[in-house]
Every structure is written in C-alpha cells, then in structure tokens.
C-alpha atoms as a PDB file:
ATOM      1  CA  UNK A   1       0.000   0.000   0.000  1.00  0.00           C
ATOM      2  CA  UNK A   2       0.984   3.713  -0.770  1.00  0.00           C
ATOM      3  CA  UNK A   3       1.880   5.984   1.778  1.00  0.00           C
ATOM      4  CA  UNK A   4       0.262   9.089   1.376  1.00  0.00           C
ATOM      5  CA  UNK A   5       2.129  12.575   3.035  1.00  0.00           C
ATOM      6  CA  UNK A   6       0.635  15.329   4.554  1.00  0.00           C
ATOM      7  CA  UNK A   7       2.817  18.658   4.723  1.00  0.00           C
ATOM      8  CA  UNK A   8       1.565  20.791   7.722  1.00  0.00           C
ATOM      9  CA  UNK A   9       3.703  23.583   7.343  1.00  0.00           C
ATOM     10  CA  UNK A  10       7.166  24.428   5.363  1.00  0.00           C
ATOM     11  CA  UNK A  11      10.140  26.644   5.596  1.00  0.00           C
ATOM     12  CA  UNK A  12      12.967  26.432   2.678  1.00  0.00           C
ATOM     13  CA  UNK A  13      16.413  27.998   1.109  1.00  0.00           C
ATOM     14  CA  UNK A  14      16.666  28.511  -1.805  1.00  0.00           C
ATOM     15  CA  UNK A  15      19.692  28.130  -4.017  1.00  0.00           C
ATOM     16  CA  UNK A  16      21.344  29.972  -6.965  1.00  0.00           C
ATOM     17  CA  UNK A  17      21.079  27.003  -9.140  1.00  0.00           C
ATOM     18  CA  UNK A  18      17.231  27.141  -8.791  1.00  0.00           C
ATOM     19  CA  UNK A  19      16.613  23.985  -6.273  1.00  0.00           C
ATOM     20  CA  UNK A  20      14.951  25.147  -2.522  1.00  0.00           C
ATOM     21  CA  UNK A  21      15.940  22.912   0.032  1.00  0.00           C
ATOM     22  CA  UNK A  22      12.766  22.307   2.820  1.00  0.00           C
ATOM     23  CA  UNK A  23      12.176  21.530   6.081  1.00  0.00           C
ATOM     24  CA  UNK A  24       8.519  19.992   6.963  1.00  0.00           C
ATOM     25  CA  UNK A  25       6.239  19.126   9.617  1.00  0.00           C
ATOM     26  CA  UNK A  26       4.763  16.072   8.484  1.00  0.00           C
ATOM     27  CA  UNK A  27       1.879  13.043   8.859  1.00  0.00           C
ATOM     28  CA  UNK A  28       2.709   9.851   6.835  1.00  0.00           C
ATOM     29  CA  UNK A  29      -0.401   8.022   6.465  1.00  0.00           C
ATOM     30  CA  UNK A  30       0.037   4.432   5.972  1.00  0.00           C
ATOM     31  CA  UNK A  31      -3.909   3.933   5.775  1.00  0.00           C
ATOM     32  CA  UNK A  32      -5.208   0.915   7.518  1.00  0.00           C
ATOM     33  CA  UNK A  33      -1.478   0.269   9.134  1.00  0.00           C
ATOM     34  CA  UNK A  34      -1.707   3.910  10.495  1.00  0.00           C
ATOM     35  CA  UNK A  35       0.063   7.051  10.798  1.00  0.00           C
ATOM     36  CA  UNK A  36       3.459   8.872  11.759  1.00  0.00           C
ATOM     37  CA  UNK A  37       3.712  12.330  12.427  1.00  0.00           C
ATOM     38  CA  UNK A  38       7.392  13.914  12.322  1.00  0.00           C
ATOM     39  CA  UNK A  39       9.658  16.271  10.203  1.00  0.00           C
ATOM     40  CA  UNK A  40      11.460  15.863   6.900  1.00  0.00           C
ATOM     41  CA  UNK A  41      13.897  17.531   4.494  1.00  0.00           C
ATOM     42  CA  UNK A  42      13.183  17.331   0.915  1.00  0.00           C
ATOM     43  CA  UNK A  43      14.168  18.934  -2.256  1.00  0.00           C
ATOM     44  CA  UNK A  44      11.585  21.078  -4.678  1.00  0.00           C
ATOM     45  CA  UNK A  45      12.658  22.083  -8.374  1.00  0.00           C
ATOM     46  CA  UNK A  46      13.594  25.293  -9.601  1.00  0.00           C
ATOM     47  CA  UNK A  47      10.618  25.406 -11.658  1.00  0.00           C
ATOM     48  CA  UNK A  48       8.186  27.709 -11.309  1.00  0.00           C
ATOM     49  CA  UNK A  49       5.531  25.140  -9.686  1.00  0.00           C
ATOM     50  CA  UNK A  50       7.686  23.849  -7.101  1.00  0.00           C
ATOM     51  CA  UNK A  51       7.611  20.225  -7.570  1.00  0.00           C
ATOM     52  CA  UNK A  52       9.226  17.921  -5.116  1.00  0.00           C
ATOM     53  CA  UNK A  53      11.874  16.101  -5.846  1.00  0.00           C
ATOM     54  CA  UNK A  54      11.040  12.637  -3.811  1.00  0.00           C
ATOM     55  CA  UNK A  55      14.607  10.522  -4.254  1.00  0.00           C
ATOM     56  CA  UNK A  56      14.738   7.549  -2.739  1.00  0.00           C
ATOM     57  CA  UNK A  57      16.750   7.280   0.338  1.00  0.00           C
ATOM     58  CA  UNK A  58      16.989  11.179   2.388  1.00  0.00           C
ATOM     59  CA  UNK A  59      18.026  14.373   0.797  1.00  0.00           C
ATOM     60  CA  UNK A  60      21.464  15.981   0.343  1.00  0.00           C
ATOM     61  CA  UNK A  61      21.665  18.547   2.808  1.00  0.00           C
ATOM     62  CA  UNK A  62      25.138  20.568   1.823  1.00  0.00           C
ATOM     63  CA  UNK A  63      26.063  21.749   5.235  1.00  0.00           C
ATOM     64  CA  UNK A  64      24.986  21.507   9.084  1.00  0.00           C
ATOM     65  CA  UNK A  65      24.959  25.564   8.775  1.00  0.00           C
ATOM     66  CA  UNK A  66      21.911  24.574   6.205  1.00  0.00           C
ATOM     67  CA  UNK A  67      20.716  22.583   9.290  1.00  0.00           C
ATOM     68  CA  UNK A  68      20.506  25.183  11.372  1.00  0.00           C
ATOM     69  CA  UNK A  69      18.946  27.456   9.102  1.00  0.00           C
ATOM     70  CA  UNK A  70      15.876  25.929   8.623  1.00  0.00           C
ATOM     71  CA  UNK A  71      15.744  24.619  11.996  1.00  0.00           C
ATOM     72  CA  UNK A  72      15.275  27.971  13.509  1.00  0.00           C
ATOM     73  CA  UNK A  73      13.083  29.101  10.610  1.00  0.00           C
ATOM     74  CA  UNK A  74      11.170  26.397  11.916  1.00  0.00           C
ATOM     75  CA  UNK A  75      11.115  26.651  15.503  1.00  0.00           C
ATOM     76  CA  UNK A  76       9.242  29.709  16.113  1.00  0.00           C
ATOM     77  CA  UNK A  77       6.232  28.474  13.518  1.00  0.00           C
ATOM     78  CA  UNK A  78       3.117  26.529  15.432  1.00  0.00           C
ATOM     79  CA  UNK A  79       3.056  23.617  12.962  1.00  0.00           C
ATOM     80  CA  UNK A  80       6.872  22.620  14.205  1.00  0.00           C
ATOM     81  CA  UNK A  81       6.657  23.529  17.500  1.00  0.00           C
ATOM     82  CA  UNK A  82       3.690  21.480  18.726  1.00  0.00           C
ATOM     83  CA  UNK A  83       4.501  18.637  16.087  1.00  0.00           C
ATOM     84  CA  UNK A  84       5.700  15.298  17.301  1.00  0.00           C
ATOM     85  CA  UNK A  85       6.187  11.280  16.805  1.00  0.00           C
ATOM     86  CA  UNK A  86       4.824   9.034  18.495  1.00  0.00           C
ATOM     87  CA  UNK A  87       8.462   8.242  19.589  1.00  0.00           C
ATOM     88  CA  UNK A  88       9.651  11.463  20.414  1.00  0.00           C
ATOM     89  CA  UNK A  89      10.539  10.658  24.517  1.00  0.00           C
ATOM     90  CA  UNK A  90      11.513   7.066  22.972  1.00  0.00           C
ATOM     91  CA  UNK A  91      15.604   7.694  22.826  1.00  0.00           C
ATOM     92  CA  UNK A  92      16.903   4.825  24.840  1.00  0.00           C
ATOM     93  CA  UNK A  93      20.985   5.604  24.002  1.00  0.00           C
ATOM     94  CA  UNK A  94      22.572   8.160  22.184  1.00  0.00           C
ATOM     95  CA  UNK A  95      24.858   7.125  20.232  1.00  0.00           C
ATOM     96  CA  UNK A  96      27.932   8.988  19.146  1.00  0.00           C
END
C-alpha cells in the first residue's frame, strides 16, 4: 500500500542554481497500518511550480549551517513547534 504525506507547514532555502531545500512538519499516512507524524527535508525544483523532488533514500543537505537554518526558521512556527512522533521521549541511548 501507498503511503500518502501530509505537509503541515514548510520553511525552505533557496539556491542559486534554482533547487529550494525544505524543512517539513509532516503526517505519513500508511492507511489501515496507520500514521506517523514527524519532520522531513526534501528537495523542490527550480521550476516555477515547485515540484518535489522525492529521491529515494533522504536528501542531500550541503552543510549543518543549512541545518541550522531551517531549523530555527522552523522553531518559532506553530506547525513545528507542537509537532511530534509518536516516539519522540523514545531515545533509549545516544549514540555517538
């Protein structure tokens, strides 16, 4: 089955070469199996719709400073602040 995503809010860079690099508070619903709510970074074009660009596996990020950016974008904006997994409290080690 499909997993459908629903974007709750957005903040993004954009980049000379066209591409905006974004930072989302998410749900992924699996349908009958369910739903996660979190955050994601993903990739739109530089085309004049937006489209995302959905590779498989996570996105490039080019630096931590890129990171941080959208991070505190982000962490002023209702949608991020009050958005969390399920498994948010769930860290049992850090691991370094």
């Amino acid at each position: 089955m499909a997993t459908n995503v629903h974007v709750h809010d957005e903040v993004g860079i954009r980049f000379k070469h066209g591409g905006t690099l974004c930072f989302q508070a998410v749900t992924y619903d699996h349908g009958p199996d369910g739903h996660e709510d979190g955050f994601r970074f993903i990739w739109r074009d530089g085309n004049a719709n937006g489209n995302l660009m959905a590779h498989r596996g996570g996105a490039r990020i080019p630096t931590m400073h890129h990171i941080s950016i959208l991070t505190t974008l982000a962490a002023e904006r209702p949608a991020f602040k009050n958005w969390r997994g399920w498994d948010a409290d769930d860290i049992v080690q850090v691991i370094i």
